[in-house]
C-alpha atoms as a PDB file:
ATOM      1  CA  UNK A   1     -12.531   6.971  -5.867  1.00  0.00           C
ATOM      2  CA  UNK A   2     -13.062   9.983  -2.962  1.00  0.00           C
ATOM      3  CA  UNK A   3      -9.689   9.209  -0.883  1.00  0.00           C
ATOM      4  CA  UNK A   4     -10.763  11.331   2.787  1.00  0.00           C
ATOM      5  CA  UNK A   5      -9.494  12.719   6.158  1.00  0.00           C
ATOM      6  CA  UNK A   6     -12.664  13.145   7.672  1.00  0.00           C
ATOM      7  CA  UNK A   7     -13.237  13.428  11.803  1.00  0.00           C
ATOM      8  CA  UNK A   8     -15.953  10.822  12.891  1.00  0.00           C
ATOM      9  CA  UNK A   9     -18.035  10.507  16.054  1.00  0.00           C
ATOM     10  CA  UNK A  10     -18.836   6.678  17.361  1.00  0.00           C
ATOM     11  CA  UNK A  11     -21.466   5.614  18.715  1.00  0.00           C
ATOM     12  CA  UNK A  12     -20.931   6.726  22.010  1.00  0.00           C
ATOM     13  CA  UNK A  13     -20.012  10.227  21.174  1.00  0.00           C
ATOM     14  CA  UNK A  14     -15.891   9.864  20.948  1.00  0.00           C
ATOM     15  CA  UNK A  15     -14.858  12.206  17.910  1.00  0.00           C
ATOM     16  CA  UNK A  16     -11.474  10.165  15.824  1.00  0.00           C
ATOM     17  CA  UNK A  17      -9.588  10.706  13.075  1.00  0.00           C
ATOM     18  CA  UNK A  18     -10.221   8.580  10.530  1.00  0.00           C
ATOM     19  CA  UNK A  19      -8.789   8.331   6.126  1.00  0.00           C
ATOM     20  CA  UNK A  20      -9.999   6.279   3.895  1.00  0.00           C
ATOM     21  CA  UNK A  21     -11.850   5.622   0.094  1.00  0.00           C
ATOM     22  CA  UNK A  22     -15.009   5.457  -0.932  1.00  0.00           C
ATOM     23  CA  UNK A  23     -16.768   5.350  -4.038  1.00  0.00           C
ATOM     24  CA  UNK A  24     -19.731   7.517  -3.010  1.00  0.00           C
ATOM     25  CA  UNK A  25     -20.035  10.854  -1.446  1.00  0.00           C
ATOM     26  CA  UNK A  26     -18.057  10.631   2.109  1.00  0.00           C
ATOM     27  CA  UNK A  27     -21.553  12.001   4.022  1.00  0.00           C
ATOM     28  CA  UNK A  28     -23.152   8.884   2.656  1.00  0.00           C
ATOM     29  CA  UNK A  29     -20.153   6.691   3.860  1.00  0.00           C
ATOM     30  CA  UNK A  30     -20.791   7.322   7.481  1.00  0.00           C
ATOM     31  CA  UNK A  31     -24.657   8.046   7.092  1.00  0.00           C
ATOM     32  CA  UNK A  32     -25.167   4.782   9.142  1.00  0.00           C
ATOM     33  CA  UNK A  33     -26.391   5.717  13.060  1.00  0.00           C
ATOM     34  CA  UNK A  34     -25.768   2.223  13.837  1.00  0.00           C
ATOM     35  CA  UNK A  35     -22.259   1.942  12.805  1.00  0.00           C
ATOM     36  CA  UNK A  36     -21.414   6.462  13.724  1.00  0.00           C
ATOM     37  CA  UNK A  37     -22.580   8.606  15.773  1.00  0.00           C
ATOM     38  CA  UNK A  38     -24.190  12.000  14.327  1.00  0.00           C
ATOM     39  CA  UNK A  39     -21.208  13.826  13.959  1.00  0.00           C
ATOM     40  CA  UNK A  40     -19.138  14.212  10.603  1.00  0.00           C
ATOM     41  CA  UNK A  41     -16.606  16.430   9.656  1.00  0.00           C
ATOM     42  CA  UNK A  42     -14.879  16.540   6.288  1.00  0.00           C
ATOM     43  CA  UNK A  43     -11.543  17.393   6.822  1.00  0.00           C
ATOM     44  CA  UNK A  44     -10.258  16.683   3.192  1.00  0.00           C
ATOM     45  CA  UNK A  45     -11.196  15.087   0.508  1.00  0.00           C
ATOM     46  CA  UNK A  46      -9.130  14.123  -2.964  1.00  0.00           C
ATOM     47  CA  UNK A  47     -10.198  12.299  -6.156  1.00  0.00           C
ATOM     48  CA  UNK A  48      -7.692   9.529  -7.028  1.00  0.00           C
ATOM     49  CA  UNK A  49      -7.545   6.716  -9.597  1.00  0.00           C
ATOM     50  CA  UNK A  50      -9.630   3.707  -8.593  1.00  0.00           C
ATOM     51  CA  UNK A  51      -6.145   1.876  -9.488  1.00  0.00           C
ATOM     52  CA  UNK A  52      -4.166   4.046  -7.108  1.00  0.00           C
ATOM     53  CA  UNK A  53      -6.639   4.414  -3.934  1.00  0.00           C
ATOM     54  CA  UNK A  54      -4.263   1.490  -2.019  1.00  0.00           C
ATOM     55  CA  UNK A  55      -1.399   3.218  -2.794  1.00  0.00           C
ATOM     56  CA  UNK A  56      -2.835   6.237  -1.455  1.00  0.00           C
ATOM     57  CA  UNK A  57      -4.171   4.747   1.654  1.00  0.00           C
ATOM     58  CA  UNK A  58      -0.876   2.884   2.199  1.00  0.00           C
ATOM     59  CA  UNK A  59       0.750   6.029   3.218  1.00  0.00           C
ATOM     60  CA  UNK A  60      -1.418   6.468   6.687  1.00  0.00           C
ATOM     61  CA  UNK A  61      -0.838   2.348   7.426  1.00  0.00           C
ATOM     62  CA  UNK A  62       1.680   3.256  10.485  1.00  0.00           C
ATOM     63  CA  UNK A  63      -0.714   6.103  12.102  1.00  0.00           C
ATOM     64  CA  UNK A  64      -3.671   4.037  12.158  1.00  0.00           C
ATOM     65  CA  UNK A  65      -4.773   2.152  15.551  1.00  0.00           C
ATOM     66  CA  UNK A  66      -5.083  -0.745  14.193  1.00  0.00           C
ATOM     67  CA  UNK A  67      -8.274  -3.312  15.702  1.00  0.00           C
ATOM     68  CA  UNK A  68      -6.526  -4.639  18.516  1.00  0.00           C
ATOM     69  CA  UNK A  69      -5.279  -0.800  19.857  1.00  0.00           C
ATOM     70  CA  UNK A  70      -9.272   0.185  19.040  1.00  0.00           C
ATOM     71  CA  UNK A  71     -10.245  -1.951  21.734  1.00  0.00           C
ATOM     72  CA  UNK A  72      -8.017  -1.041  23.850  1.00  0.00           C
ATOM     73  CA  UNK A  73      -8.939   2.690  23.360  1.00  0.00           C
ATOM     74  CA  UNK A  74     -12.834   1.753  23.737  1.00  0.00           C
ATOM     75  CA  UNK A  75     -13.499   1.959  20.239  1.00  0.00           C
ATOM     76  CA  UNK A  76     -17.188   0.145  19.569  1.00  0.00           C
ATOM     77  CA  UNK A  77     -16.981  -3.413  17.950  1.00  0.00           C
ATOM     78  CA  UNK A  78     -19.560  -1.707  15.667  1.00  0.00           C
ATOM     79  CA  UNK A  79     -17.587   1.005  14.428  1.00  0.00           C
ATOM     80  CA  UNK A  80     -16.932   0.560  10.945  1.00  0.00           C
ATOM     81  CA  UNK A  81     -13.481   0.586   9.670  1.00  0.00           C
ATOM     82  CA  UNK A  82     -12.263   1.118  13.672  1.00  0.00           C
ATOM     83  CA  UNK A  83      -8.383  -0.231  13.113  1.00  0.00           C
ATOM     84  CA  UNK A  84      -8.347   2.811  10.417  1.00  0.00           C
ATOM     85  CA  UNK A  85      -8.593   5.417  12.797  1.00  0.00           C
ATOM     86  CA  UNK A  86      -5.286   7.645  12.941  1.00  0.00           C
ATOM     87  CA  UNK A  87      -3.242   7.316  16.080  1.00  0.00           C
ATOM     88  CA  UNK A  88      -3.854   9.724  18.666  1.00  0.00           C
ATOM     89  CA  UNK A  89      -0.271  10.954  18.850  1.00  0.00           C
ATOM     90  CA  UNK A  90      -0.975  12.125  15.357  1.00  0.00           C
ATOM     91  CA  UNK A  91      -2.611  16.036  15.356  1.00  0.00           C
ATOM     92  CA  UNK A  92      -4.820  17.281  12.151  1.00  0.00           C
ATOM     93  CA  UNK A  93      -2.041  18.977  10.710  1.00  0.00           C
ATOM     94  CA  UNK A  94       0.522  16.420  10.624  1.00  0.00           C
ATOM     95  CA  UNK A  95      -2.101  13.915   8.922  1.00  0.00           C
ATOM     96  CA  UNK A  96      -2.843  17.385   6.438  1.00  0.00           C
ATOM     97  CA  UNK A  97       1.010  17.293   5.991  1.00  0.00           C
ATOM     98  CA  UNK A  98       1.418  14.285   5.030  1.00  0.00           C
ATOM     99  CA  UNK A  99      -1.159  14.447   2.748  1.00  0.00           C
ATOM    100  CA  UNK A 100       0.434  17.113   0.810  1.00  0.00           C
ATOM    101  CA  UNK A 101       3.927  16.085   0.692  1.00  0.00           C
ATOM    102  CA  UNK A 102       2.894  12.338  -0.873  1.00  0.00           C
ATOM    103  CA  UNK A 103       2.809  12.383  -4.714  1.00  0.00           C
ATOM    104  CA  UNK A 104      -0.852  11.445  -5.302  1.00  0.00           C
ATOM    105  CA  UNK A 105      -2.187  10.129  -8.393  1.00  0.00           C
ATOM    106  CA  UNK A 106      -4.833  12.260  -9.246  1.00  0.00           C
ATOM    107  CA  UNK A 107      -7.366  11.648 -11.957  1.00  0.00           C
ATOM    108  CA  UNK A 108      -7.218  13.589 -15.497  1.00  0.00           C
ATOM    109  CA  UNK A 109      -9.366  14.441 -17.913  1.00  0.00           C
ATOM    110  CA  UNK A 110      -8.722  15.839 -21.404  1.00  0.00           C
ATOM    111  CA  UNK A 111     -10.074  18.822 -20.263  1.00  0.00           C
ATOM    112  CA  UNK A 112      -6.491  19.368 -18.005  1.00  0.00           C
ATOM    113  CA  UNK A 113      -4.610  19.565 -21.045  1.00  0.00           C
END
């Protein structure tokens, strides 16, 4: 699983924060014009542990808007994943922060050793 920090434009050109997984690249995850607008930029991305990915995620719970705050803030009812979007209180670096100070699980390989 891709765990990402990407920034993502809606449909009617507002740019948010957004993490989440995905099993695919992250350019195909918001590929959709219908659901994003045409902007997309990878922030970070890191390979976890399909078993982990929740755990990971868990960490960002209390930054993100949540659905009922989206509307609030105008979000699109078809913006995919809208109650993920981070907070925004919450700047790039203190999500990048965070990132790096949680103990992720990252995938190994024999080849590590």
């Amino acid at each position: 699983m891709i765990f990402y920090f990407v920034e993502v434009q809606d449909t009617l050109g507002v740019w948010h924060l957004k993490t989440g997984h995905t099993s695919n690249s992250v350019k195909v995850r918001f590929k959709d014009k219908r659901n994003y607008g045409d902007g997309l930029k990878i922030i970070k991305t890191i390979e976890v542990n399909d078993d982990d990915i929740k755990a990971v995620e868990n960490n960002f719970k209390e930054m993100q808007i949540g659905t009922k705050k989206a509307a609030q803030l105008g979000v699109p009812d078809n913006f995919m994943g809208r109650g993920e979007i981070i907070d925004p209180k919450y700047t790039k670096d203190e999500i990048l922060d965070k990132i790096n100070s949680i103990n992720i699980p990252r995938k190994t390989t024999l080849e590590d050793f």
